[in-house]
PDB file of N, CA and C in Angstrom:
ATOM      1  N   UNK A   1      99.718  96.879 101.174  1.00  0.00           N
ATOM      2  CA  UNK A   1      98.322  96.495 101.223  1.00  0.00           C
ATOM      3  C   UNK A   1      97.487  97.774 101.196  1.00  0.00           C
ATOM      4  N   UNK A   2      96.529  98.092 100.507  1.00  0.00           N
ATOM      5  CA  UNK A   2      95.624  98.910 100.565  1.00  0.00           C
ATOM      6  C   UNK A   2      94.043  98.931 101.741  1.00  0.00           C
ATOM      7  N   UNK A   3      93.529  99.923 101.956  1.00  0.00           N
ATOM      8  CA  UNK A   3      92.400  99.664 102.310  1.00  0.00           C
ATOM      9  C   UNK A   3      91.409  98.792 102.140  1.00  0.00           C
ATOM     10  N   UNK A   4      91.251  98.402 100.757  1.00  0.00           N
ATOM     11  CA  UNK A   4      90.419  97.908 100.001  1.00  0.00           C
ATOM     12  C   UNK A   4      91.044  96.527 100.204  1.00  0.00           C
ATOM     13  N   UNK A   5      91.773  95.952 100.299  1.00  0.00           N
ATOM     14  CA  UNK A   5      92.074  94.592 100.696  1.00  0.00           C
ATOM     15  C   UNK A   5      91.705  94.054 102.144  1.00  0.00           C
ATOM     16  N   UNK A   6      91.691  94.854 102.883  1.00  0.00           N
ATOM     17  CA  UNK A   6      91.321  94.872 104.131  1.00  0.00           C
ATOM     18  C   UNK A   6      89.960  93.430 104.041  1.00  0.00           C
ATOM     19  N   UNK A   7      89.976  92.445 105.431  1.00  0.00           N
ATOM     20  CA  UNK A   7      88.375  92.351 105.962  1.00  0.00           C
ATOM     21  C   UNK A   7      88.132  92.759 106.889  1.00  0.00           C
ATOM     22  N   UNK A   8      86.457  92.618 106.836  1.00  0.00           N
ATOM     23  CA  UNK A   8      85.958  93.258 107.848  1.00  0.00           C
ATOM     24  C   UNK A   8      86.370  92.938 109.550  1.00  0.00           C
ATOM     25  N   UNK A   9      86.373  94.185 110.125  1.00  0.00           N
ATOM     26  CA  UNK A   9      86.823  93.730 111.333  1.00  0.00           C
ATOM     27  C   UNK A   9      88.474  94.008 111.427  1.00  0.00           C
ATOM     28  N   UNK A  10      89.073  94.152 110.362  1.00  0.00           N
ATOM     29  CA  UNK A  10      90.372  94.189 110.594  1.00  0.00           C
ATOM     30  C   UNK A  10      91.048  96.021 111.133  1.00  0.00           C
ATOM     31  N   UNK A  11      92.304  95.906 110.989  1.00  0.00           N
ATOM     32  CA  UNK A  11      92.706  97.295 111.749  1.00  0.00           C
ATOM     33  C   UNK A  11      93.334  97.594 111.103  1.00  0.00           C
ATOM     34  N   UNK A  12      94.059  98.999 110.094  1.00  0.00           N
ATOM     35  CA  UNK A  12      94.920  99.495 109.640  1.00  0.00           C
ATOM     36  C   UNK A  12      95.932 100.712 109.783  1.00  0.00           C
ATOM     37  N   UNK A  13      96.827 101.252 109.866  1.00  0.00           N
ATOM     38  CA  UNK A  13      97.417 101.886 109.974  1.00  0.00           C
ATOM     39  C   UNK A  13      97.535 102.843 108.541  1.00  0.00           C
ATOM     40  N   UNK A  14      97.343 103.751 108.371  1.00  0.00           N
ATOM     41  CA  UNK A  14      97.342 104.838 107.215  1.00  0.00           C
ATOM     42  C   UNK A  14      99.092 104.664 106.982  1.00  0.00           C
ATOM     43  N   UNK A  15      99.401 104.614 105.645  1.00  0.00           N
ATOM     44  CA  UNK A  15     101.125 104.505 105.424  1.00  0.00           C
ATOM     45  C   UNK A  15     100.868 105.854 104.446  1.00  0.00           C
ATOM     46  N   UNK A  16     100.573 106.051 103.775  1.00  0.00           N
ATOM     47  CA  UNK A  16     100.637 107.012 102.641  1.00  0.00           C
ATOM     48  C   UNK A  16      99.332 106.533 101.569  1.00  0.00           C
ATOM     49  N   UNK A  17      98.852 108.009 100.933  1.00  0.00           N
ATOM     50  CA  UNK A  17      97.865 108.608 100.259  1.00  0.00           C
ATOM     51  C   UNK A  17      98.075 108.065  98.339  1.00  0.00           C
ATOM     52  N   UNK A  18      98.089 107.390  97.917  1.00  0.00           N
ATOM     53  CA  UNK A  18      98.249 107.583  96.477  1.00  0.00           C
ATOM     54  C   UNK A  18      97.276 107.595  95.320  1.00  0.00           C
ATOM     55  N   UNK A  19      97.111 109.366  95.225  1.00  0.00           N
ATOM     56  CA  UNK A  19      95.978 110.167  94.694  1.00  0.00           C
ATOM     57  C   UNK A  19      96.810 111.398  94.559  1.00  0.00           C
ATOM     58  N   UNK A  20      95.854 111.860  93.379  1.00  0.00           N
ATOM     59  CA  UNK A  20      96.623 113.301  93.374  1.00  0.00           C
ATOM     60  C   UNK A  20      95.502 114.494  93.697  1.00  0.00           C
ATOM     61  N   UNK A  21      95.435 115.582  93.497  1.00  0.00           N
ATOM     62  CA  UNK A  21      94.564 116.899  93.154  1.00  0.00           C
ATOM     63  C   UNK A  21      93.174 116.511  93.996  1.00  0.00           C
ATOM     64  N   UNK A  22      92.459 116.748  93.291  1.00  0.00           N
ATOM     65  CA  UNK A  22      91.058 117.544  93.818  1.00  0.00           C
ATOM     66  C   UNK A  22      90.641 115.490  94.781  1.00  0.00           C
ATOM     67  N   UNK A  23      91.471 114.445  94.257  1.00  0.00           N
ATOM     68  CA  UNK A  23      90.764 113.168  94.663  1.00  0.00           C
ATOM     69  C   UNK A  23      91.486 112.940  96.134  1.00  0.00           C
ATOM     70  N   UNK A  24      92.816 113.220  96.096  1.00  0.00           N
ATOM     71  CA  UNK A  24      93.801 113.811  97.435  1.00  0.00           C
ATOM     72  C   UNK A  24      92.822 114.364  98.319  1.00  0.00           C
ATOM     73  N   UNK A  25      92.831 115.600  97.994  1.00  0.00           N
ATOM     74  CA  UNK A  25      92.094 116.381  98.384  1.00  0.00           C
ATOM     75  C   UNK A  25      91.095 116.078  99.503  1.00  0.00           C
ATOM     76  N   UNK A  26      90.064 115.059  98.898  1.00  0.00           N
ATOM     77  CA  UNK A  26      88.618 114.716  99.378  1.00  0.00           C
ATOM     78  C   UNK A  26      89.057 113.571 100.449  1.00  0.00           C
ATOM     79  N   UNK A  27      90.208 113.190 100.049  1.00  0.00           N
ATOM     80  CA  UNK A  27      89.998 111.634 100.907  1.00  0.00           C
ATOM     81  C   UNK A  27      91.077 112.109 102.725  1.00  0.00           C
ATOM     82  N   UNK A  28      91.697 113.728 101.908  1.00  0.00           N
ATOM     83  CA  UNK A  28      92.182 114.082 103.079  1.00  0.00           C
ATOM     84  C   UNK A  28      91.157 115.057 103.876  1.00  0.00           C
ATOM     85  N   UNK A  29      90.207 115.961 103.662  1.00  0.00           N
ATOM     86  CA  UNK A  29      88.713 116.085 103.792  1.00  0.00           C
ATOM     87  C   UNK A  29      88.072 115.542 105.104  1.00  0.00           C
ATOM     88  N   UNK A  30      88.128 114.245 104.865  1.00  0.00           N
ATOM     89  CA  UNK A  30      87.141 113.353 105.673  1.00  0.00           C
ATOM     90  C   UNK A  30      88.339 112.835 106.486  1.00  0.00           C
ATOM     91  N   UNK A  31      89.507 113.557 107.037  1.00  0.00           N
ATOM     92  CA  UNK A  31      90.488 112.907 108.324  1.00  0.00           C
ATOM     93  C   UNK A  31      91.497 111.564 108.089  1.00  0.00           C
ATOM     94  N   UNK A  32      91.693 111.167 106.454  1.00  0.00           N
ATOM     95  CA  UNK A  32      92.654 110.600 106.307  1.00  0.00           C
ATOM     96  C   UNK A  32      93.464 110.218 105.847  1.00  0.00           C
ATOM     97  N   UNK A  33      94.646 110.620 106.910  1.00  0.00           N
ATOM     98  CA  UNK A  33      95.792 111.131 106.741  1.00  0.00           C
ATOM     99  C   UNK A  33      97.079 110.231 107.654  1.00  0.00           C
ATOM    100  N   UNK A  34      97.777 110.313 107.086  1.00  0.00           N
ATOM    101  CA  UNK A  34      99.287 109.045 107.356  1.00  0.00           C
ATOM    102  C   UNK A  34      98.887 109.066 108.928  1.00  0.00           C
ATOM    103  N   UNK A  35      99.504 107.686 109.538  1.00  0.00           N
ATOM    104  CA  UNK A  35      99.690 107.562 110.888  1.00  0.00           C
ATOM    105  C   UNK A  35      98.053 107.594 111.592  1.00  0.00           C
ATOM    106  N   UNK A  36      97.242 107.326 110.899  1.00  0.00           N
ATOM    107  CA  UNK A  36      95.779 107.927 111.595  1.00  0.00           C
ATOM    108  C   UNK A  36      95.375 106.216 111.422  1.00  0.00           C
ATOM    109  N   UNK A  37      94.863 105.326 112.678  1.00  0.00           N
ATOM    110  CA  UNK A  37      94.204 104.029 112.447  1.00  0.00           C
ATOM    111  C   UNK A  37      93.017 103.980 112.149  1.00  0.00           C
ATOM    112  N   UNK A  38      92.477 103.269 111.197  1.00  0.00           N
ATOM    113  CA  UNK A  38      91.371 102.895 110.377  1.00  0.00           C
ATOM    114  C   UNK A  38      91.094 101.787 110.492  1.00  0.00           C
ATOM    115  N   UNK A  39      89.544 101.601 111.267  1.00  0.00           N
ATOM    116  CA  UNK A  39      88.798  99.899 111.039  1.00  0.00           C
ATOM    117  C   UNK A  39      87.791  99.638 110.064  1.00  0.00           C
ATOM    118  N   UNK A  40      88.147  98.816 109.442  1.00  0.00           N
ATOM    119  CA  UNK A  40      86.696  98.522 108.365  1.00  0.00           C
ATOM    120  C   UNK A  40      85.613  97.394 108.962  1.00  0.00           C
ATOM    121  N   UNK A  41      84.310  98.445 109.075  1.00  0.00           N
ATOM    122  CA  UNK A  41      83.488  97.860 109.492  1.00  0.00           C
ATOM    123  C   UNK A  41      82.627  97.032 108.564  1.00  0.00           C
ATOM    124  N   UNK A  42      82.647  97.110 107.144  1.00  0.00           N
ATOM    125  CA  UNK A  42      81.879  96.384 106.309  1.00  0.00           C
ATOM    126  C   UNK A  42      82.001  96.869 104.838  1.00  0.00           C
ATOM    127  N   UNK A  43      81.564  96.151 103.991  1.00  0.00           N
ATOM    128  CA  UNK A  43      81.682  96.080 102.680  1.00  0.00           C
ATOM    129  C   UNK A  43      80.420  95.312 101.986  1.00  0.00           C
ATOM    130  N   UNK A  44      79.914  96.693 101.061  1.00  0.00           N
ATOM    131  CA  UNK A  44      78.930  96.513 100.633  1.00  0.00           C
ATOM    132  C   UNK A  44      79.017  95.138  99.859  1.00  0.00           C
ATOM    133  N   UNK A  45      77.685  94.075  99.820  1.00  0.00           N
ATOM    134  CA  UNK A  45      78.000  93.402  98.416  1.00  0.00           C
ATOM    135  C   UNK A  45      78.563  93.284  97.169  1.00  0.00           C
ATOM    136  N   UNK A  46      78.180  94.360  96.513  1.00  0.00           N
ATOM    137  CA  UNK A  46      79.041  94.347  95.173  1.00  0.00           C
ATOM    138  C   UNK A  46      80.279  95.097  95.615  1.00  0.00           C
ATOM    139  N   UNK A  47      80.356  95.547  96.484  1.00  0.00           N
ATOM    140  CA  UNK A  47      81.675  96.513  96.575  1.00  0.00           C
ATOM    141  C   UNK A  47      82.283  97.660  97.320  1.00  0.00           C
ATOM    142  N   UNK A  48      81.279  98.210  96.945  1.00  0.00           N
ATOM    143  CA  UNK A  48      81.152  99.877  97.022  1.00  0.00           C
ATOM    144  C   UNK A  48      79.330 100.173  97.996  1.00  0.00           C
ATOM    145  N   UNK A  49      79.060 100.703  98.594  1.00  0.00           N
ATOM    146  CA  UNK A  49      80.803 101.366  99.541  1.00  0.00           C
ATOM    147  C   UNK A  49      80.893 100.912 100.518  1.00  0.00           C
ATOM    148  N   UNK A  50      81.957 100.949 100.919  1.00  0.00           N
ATOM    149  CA  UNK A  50      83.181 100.646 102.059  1.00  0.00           C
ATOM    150  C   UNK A  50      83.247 101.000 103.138  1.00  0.00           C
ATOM    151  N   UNK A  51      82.503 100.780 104.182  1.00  0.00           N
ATOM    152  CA  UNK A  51      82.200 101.683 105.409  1.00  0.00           C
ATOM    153  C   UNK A  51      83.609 101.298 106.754  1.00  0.00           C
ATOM    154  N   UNK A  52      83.913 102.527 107.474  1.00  0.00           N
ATOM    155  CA  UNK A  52      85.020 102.746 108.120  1.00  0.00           C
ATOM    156  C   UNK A  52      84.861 103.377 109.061  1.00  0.00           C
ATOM    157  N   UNK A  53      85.626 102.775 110.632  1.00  0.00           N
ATOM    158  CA  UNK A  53      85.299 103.361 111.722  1.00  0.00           C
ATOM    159  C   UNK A  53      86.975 104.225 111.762  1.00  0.00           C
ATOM    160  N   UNK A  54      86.750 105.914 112.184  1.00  0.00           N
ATOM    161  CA  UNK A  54      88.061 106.895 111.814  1.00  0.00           C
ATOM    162  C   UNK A  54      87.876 107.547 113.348  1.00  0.00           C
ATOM    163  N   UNK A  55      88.831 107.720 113.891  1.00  0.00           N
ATOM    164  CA  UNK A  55      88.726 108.858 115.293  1.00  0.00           C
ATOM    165  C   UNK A  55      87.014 108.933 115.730  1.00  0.00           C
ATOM    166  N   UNK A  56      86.511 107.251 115.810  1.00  0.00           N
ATOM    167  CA  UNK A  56      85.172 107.828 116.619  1.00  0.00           C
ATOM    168  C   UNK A  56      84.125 107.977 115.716  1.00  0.00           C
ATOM    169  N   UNK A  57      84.297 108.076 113.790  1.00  0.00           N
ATOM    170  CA  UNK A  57      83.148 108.565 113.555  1.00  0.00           C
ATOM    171  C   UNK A  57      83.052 107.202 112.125  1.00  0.00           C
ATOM    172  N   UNK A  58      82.249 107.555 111.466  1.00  0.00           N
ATOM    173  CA  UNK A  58      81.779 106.058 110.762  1.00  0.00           C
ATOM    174  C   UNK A  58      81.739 107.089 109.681  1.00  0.00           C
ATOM    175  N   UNK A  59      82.540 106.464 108.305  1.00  0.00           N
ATOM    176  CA  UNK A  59      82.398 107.321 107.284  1.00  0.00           C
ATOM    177  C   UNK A  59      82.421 105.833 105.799  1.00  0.00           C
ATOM    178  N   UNK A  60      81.456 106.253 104.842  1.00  0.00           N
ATOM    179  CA  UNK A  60      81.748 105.516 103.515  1.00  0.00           C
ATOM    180  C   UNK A  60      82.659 106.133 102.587  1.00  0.00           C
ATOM    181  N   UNK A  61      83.102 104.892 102.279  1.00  0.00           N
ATOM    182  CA  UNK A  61      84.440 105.307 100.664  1.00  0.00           C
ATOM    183  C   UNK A  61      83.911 104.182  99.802  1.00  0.00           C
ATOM    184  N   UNK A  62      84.497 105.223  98.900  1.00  0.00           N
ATOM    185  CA  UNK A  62      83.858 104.269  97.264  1.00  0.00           C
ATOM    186  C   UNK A  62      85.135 103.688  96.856  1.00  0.00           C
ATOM    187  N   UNK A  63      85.317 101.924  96.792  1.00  0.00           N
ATOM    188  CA  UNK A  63      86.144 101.210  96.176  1.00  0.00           C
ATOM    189  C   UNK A  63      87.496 102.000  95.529  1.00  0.00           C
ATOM    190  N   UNK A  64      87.250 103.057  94.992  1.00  0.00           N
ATOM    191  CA  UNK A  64      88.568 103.564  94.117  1.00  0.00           C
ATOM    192  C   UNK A  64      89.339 104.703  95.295  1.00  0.00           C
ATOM    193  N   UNK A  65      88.478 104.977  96.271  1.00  0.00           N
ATOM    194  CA  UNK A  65      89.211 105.833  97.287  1.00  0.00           C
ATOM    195  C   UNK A  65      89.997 104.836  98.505  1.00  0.00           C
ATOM    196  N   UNK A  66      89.225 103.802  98.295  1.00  0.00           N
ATOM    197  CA  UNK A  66      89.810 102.626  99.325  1.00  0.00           C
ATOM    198  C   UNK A  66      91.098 102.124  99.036  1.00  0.00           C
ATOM    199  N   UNK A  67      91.391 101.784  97.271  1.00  0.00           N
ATOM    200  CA  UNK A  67      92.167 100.984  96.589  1.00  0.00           C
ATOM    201  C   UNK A  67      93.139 102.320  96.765  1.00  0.00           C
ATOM    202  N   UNK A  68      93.469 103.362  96.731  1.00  0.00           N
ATOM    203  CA  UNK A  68      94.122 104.768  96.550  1.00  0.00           C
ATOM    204  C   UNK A  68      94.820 105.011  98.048  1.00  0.00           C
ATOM    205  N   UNK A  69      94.338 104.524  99.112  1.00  0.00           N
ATOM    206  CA  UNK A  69      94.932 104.158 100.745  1.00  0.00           C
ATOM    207  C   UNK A  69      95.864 103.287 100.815  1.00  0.00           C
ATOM    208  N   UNK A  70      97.245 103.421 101.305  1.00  0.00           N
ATOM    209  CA  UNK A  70      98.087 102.152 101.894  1.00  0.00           C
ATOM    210  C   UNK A  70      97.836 101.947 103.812  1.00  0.00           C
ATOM    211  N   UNK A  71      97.815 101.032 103.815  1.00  0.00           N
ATOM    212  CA  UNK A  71      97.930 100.764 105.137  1.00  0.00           C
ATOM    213  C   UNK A  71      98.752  98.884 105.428  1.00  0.00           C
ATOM    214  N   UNK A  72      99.432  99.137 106.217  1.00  0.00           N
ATOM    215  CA  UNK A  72      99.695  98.570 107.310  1.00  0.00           C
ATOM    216  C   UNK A  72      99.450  97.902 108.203  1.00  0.00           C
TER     217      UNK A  72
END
């Protein structure tokens, strides 16, 4: 299951990253990284973006960084 499947309110567990280079990169950046729990607090109407509660702090992802997350 990915991030992006997630609803709101639900809880995830980070399993592994699948992205490569500079998009890796960014989504490891903003704190996430395997074994780290992730709540999704909401989802824009059309989609994008994807807002997420991480260690305490509230961060947006855009649909293709969400879909690029496995979780658990």
């Amino acid at each position: 299951m990915t991030l992006r499947e997630l609803q709101p309110g639900q809880i995830g567990k980070v399993v592994a990253i699948n992205a490569e280079g500079a998009f890796k990169r960014r989504i490891m950046d903003m704190g996430i990284t395997t074994g780290v729990t992730v709540k999704l607090i909401r989802i824009a109407p059309l989609g994008d973006p994807i807002e997420v509660t991480l260690r305490g702090y509230q961060l947006s992802l855009r649909k293709d960084e969400a879909a690029s997350i496995q979780v658990e």
